[in-house]
N, C-alpha and C. Protein backbone atom coordinates (compact mmCIF):
# COMPACT_ATOMS: atom_id res chain seq x y z
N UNK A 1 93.35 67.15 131.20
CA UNK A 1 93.43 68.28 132.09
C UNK A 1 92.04 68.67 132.54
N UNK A 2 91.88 68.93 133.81
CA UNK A 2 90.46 69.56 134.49
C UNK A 2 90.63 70.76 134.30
N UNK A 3 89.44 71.17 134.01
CA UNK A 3 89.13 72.56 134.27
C UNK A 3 88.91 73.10 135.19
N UNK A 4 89.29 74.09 135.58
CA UNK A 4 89.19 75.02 137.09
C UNK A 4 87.78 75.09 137.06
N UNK A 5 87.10 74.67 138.56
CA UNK A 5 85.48 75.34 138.65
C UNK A 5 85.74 76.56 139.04
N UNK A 6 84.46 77.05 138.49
CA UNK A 6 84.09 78.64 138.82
C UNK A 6 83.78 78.50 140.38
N UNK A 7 84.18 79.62 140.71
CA UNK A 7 83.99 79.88 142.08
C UNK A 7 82.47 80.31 142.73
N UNK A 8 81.97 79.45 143.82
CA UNK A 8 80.76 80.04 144.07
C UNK A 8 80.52 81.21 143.91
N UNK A 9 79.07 81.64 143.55
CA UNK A 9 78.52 82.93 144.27
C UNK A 9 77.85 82.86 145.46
N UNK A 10 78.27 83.78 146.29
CA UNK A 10 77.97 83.29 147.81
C UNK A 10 76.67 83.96 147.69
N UNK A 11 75.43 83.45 148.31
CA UNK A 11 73.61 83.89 148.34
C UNK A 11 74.16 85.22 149.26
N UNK A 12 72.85 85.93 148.89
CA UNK A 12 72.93 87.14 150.14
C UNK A 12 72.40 86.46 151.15
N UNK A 13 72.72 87.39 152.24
CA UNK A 13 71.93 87.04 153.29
C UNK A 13 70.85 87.15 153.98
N UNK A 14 69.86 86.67 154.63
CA UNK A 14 68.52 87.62 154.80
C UNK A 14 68.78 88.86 155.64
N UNK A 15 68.25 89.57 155.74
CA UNK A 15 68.18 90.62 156.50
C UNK A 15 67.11 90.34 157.77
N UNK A 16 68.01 90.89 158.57
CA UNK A 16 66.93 90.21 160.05
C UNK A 16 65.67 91.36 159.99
N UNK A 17 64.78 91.60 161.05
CA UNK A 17 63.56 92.67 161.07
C UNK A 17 64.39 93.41 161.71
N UNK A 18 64.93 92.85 162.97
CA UNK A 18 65.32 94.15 163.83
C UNK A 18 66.86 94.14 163.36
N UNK A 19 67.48 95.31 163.00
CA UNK A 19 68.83 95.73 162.59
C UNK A 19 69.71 94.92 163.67
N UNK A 20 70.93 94.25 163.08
CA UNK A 20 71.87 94.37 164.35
C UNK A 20 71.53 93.03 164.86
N UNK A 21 70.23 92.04 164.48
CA UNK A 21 70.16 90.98 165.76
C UNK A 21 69.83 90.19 164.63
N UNK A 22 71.07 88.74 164.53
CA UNK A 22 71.10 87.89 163.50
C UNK A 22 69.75 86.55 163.67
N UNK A 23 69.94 86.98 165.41
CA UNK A 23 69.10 85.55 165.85
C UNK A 23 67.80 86.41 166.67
N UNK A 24 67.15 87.45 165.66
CA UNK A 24 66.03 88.02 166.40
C UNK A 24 64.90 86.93 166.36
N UNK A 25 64.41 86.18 165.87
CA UNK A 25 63.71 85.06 165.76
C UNK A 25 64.06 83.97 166.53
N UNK A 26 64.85 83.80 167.73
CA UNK A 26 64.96 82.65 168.38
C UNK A 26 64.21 82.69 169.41
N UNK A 27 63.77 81.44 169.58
CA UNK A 27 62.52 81.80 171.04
C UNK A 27 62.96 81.67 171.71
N UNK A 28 62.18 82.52 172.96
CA UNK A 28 62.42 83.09 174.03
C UNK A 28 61.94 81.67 175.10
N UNK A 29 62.67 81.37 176.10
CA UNK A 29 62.73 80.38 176.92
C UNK A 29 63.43 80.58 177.88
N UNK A 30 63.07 80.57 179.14
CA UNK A 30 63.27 80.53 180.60
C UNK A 30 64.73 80.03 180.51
N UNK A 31 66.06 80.35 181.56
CA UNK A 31 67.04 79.79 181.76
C UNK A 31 66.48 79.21 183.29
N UNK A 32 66.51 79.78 184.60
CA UNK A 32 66.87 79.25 185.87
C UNK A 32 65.68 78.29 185.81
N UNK A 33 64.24 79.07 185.28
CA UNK A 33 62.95 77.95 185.62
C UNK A 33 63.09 76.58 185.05
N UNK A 34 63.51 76.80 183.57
CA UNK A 34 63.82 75.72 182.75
C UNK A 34 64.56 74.46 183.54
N UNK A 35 65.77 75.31 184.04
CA UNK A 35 66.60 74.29 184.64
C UNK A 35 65.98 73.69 185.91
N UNK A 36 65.47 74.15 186.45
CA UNK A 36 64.84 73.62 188.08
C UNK A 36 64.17 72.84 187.95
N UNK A 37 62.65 73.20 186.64
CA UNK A 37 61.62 72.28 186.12
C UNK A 37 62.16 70.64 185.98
N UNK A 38 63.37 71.02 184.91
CA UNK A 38 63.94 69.78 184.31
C UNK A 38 65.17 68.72 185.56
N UNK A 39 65.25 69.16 185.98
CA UNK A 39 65.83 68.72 187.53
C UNK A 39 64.84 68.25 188.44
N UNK A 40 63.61 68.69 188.56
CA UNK A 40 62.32 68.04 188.82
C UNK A 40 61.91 66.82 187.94
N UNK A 41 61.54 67.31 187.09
CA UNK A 41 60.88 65.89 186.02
C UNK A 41 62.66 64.50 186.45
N UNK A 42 63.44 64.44 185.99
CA UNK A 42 64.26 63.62 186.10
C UNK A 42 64.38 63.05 187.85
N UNK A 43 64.17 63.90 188.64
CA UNK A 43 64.59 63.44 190.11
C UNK A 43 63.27 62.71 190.78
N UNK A 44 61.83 63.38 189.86
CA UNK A 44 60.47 62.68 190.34
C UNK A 44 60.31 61.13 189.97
N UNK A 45 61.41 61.19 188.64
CA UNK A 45 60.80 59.91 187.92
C UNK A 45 61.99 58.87 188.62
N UNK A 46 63.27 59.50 188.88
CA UNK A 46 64.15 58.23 189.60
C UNK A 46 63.51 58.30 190.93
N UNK A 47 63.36 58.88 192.43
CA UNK A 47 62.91 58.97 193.48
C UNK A 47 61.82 57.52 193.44
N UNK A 48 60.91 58.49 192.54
CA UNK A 48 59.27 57.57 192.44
C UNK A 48 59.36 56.31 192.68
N UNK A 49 60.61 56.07 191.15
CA UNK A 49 60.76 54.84 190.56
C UNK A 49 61.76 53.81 191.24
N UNK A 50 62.68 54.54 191.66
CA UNK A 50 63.21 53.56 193.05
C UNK A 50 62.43 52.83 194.46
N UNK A 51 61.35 54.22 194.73
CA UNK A 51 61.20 54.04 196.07
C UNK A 51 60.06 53.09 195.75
N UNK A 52 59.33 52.84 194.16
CA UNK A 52 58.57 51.74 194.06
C UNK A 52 58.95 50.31 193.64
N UNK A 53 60.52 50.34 193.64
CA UNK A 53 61.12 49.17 193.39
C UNK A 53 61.48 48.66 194.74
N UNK A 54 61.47 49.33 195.72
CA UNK A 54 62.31 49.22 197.08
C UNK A 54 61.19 49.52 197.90
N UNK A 55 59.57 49.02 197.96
CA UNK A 55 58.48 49.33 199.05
C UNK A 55 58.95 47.61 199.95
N UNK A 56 58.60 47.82 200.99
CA UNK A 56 58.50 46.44 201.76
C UNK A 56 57.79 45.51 201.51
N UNK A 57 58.62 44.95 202.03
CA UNK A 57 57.82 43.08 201.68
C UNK A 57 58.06 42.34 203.32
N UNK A 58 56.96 41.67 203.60
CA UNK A 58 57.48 41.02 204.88
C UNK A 58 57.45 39.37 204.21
N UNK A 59 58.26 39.01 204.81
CA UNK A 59 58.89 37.34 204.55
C UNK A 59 58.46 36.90 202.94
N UNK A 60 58.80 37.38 202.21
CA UNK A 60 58.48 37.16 200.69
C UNK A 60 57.12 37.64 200.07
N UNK A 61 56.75 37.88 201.26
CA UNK A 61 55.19 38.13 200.94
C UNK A 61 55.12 39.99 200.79
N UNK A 62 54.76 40.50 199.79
CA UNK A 62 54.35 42.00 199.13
C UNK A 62 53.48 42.38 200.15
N UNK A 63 53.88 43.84 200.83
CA UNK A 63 53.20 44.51 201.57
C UNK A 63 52.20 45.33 200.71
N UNK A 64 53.20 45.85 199.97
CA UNK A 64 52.83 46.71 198.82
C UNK A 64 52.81 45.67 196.98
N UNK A 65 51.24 45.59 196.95
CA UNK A 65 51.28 45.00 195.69
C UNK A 65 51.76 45.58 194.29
N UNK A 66 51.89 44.85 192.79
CA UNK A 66 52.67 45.26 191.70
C UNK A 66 51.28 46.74 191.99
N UNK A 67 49.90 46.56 191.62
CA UNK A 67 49.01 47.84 191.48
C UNK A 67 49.65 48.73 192.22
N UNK A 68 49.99 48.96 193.89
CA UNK A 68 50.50 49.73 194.71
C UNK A 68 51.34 50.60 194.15
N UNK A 69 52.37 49.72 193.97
CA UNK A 69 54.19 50.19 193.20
C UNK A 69 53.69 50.92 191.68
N UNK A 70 52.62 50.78 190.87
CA UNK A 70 52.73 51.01 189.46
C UNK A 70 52.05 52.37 190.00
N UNK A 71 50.92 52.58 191.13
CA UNK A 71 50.33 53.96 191.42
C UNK A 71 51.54 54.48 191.74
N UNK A 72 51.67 53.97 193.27
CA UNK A 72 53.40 55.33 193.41
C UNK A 72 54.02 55.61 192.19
N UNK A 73 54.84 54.98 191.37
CA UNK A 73 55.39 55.40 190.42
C UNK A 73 54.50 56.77 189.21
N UNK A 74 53.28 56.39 189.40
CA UNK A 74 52.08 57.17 188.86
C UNK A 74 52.25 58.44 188.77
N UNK A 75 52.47 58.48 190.37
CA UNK A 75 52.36 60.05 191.23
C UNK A 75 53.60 60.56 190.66
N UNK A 76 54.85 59.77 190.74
CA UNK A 76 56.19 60.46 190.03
C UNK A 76 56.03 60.98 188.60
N UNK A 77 54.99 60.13 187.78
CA UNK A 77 55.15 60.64 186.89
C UNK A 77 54.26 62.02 186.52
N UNK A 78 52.96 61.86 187.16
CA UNK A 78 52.40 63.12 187.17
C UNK A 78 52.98 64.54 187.35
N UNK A 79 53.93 64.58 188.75
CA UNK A 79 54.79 65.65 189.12
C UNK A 79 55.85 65.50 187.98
N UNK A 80 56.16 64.70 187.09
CA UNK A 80 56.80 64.72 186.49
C UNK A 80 56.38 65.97 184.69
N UNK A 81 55.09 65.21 184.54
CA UNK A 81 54.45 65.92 183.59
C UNK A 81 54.37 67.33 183.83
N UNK A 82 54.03 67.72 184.94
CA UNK A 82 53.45 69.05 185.22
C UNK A 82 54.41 69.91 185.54
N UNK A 83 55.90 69.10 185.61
CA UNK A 83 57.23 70.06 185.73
C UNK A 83 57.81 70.03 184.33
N UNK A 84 57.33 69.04 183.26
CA UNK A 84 57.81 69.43 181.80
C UNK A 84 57.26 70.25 181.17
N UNK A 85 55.86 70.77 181.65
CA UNK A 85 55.28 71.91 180.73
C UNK A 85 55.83 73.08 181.39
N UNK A 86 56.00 72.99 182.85
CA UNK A 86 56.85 74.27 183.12
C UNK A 86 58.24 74.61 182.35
N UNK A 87 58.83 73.30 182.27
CA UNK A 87 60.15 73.03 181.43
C UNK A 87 59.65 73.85 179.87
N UNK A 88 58.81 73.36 179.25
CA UNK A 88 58.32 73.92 178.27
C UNK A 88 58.02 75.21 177.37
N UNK A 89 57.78 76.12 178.67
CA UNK A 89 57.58 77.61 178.36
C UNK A 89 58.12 77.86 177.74
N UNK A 90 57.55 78.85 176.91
CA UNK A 90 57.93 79.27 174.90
C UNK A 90 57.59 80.42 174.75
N UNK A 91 58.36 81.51 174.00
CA UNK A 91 57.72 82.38 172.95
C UNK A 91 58.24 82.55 171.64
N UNK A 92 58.03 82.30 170.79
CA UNK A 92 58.32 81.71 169.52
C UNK A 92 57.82 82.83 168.54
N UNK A 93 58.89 83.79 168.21
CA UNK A 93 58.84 84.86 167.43
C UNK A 93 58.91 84.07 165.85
N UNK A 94 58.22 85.09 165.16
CA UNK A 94 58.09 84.57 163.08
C UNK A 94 57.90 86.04 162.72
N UNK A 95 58.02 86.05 161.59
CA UNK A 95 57.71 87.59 160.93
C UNK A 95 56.52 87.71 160.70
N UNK A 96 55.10 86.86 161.09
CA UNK A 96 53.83 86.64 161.06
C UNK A 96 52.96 87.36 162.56
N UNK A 97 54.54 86.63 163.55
CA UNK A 97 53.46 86.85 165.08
C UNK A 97 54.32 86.26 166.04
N UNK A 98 54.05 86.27 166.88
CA UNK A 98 54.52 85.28 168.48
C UNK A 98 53.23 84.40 168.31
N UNK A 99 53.66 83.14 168.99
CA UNK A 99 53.08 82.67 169.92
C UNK A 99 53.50 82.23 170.97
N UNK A 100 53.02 82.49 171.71
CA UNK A 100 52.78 82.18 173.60
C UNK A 100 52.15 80.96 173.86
N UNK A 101 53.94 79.83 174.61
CA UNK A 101 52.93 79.06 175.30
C UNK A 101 53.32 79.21 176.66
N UNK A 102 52.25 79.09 177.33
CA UNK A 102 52.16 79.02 179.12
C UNK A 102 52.04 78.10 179.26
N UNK A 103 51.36 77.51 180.71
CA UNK A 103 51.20 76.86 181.48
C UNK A 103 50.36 75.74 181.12
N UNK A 104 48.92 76.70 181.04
CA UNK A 104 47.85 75.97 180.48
C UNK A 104 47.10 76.38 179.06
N UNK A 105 47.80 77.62 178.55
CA UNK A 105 47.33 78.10 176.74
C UNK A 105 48.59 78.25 176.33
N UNK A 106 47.95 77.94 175.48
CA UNK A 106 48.97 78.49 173.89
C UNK A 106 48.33 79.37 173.14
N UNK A 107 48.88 81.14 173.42
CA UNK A 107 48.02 81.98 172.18
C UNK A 107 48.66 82.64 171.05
N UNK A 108 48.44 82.65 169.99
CA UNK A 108 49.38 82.79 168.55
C UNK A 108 48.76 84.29 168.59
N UNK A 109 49.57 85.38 168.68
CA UNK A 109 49.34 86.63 168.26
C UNK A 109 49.89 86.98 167.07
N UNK A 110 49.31 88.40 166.27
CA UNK A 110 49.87 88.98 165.57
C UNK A 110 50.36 89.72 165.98
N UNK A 111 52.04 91.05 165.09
CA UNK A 111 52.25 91.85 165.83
C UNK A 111 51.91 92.82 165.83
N UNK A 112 50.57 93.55 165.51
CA UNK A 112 49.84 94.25 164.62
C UNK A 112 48.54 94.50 166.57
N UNK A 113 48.62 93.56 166.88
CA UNK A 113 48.18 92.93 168.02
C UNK A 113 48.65 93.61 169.29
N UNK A 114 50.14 93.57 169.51
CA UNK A 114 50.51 93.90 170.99
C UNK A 114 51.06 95.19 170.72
N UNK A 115 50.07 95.87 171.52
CA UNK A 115 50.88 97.57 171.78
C UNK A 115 52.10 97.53 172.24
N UNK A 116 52.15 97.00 173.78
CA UNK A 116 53.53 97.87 174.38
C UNK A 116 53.94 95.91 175.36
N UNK A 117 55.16 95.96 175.92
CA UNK A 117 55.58 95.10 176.54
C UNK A 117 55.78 96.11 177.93
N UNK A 118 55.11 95.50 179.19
CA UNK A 118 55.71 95.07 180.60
C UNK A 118 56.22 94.48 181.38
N UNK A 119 57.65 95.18 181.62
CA UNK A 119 58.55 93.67 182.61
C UNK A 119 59.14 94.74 183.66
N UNK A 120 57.79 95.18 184.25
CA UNK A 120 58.18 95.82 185.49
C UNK A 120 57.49 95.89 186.47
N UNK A 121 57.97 96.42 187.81
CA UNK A 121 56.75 96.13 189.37
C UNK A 121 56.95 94.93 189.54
N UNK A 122 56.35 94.05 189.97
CA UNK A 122 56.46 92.95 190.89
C UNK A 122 56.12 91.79 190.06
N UNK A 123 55.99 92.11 188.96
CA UNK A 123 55.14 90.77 187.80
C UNK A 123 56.60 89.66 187.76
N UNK A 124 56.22 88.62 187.67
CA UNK A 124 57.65 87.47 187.49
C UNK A 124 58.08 87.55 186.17
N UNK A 125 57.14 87.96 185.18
CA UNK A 125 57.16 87.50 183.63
C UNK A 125 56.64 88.93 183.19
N UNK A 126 57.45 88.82 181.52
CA UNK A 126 56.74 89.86 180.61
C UNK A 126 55.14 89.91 180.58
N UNK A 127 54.73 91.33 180.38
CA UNK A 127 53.23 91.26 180.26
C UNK A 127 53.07 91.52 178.94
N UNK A 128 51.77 91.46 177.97
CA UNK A 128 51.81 92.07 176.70
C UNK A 128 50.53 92.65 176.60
N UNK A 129 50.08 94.09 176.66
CA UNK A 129 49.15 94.88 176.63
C UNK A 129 48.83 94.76 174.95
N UNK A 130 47.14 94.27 174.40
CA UNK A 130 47.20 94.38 173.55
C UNK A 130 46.14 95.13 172.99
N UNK A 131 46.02 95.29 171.38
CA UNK A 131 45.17 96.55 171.37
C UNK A 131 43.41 96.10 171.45
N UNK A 132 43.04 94.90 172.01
CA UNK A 132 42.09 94.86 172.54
C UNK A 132 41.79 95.17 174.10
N UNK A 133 42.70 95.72 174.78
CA UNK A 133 42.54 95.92 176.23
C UNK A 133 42.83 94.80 176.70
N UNK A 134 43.42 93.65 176.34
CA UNK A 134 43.83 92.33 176.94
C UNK A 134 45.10 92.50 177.50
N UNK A 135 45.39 91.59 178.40
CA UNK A 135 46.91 91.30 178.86
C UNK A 135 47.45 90.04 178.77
N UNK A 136 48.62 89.65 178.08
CA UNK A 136 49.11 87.97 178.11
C UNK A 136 50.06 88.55 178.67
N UNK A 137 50.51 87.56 179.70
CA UNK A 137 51.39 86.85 180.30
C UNK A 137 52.57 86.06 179.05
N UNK A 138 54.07 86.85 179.13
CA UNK A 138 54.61 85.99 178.80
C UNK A 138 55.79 85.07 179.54
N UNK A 139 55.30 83.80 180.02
CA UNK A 139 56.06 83.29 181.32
C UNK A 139 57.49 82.75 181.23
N UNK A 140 57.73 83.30 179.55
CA UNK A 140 59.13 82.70 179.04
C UNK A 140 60.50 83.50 179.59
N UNK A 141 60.14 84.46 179.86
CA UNK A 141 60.89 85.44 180.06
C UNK A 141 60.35 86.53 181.43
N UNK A 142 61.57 85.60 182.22
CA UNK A 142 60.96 85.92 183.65
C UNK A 142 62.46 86.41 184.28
N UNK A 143 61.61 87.37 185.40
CA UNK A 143 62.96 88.42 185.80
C UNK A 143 63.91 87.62 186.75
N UNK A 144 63.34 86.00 187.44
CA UNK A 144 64.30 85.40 187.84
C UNK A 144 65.61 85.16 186.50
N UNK A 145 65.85 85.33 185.62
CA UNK A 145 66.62 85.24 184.81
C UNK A 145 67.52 86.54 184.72
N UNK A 146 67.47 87.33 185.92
CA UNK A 146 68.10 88.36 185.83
C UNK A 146 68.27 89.67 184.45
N UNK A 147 69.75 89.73 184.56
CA UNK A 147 70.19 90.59 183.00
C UNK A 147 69.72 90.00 181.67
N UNK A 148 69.98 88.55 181.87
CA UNK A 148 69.35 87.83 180.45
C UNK A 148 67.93 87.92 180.18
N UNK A 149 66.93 88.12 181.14
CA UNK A 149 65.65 88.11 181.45
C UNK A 149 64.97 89.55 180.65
N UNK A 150 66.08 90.60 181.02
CA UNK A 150 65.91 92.04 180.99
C UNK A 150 66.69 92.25 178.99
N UNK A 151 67.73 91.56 178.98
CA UNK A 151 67.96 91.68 177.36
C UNK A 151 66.39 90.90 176.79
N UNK A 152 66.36 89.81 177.47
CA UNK A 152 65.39 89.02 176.32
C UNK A 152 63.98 90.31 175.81
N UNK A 153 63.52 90.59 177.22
CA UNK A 153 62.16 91.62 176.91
C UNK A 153 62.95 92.90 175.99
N UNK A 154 63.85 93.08 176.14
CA UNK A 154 64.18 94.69 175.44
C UNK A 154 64.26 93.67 173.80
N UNK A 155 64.66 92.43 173.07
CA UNK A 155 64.47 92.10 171.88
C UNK A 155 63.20 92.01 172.07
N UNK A 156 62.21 91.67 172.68
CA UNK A 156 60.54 91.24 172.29
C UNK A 156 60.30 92.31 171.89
N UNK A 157 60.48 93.84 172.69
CA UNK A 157 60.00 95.22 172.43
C UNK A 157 60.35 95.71 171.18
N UNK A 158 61.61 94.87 170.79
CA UNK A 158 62.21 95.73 169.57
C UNK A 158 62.06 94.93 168.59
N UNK A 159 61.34 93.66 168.33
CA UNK A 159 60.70 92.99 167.52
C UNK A 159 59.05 93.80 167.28
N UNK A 160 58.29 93.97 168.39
CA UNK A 160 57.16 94.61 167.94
C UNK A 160 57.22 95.80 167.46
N UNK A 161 58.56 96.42 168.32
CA UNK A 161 58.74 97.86 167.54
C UNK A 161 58.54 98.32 166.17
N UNK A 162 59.97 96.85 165.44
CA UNK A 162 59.68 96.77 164.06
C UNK A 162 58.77 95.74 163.18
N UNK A 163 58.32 95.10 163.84
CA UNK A 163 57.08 94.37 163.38
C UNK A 163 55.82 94.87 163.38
N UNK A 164 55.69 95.76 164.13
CA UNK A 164 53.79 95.96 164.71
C UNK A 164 53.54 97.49 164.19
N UNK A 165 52.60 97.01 163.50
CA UNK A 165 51.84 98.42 162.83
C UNK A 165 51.80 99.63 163.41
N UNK A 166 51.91 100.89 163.03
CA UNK A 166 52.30 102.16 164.18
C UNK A 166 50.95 102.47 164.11
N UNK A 167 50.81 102.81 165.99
CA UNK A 167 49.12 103.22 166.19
C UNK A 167 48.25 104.38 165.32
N UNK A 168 46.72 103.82 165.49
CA UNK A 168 46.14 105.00 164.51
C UNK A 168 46.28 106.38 165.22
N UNK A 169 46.28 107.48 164.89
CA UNK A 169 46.20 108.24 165.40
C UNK A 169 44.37 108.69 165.57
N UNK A 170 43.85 107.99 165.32
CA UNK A 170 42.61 108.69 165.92
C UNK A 170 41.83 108.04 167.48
N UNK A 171 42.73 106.56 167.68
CA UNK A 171 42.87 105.86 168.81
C UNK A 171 43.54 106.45 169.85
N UNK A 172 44.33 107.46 169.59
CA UNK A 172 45.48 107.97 170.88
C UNK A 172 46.68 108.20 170.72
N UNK A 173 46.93 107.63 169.23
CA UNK A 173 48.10 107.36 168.81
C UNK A 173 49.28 108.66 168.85
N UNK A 174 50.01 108.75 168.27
CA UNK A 174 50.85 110.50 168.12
C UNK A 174 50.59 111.13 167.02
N UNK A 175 50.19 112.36 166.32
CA UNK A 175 49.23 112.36 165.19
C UNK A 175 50.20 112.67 164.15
């Protein structure tokens, strides 16, 4: 005869930072740009790569040599590269910090770091005012993304809310 196993004990669960949001830690990433970027990179590299399989030839003889065809294809892939880092855009929340990648940086903040979030006026992307008088750009979360664009910044705000140290009061803070 077997013995009955004991029944698991189920682990607790972690507790997120911000109340209420299981997946407050998922990074933040572009929907419409993402998709356009990545519809670029794939259409540069077939276009390129056809139209350098298919350059003219007169009577057997290469108008366009293999060097020719391997540059064109070149150029596809370049526009190709430079639409995957757009594809790329990141903000990558931890209970340590964000980091921000753009275009051409990647900057790892603490949240101790960014005062307040802006995703308003005419800017495409979140701004992040920080307590050095700096501004990052965060290009992950851009208002072409509409309502989703506008939830994503209200979790960034409410991640620093409860992540980021409350101001000194001898800086300006509320006393």
């Amino acid at each position: 005869m077997t013995e009955p196993m004991p029944e698991p004990t189920p682990e607790p669960e972690p507790t997120p930072a911000v109340p209420g949001a299981a997946d407050a830690f998922a990074p933040f990433r572009p929907r419409r740009g993402r998709f356009v970027a990545l519809a670029i990179v794939w259409g540069a590299l077939i276009i390129f790569g056809v139209i350098a399989v298919l350059l003219p030839t007169v009577s057997g003889h290469a108008i366009w040599g293999v060097v020719d065809r391997l540059m064109f294809f070149s150029f596809g892939v370049v526009i190709a590269l430079l639409a995957w880092r757009f594809a790329s855009l990141s903000a990558v929340p931890s209970r340590e910090g964000l980091v921000v990648r753009n275009l051409v940086i990647t900057r790892r903040l603490e949240w101790a770091q960014i005062v307040s979030v802006q995703f308003g006026g005419g800017a495409p992307w979140v701004s992040l005012d920080l307590d050095d008088l700096d501004t990052v750009a965060v290009m992950a979360i851009q208002k072409a993304d509409g309502a989703f664009g506008e939830q994503e910044a209200s979790r960034l705000a409410a991640l620093i809310q409860a992540l980021g140290e409350p101001a000194d009061p001898e800086i300006g803070g509320a006393p």
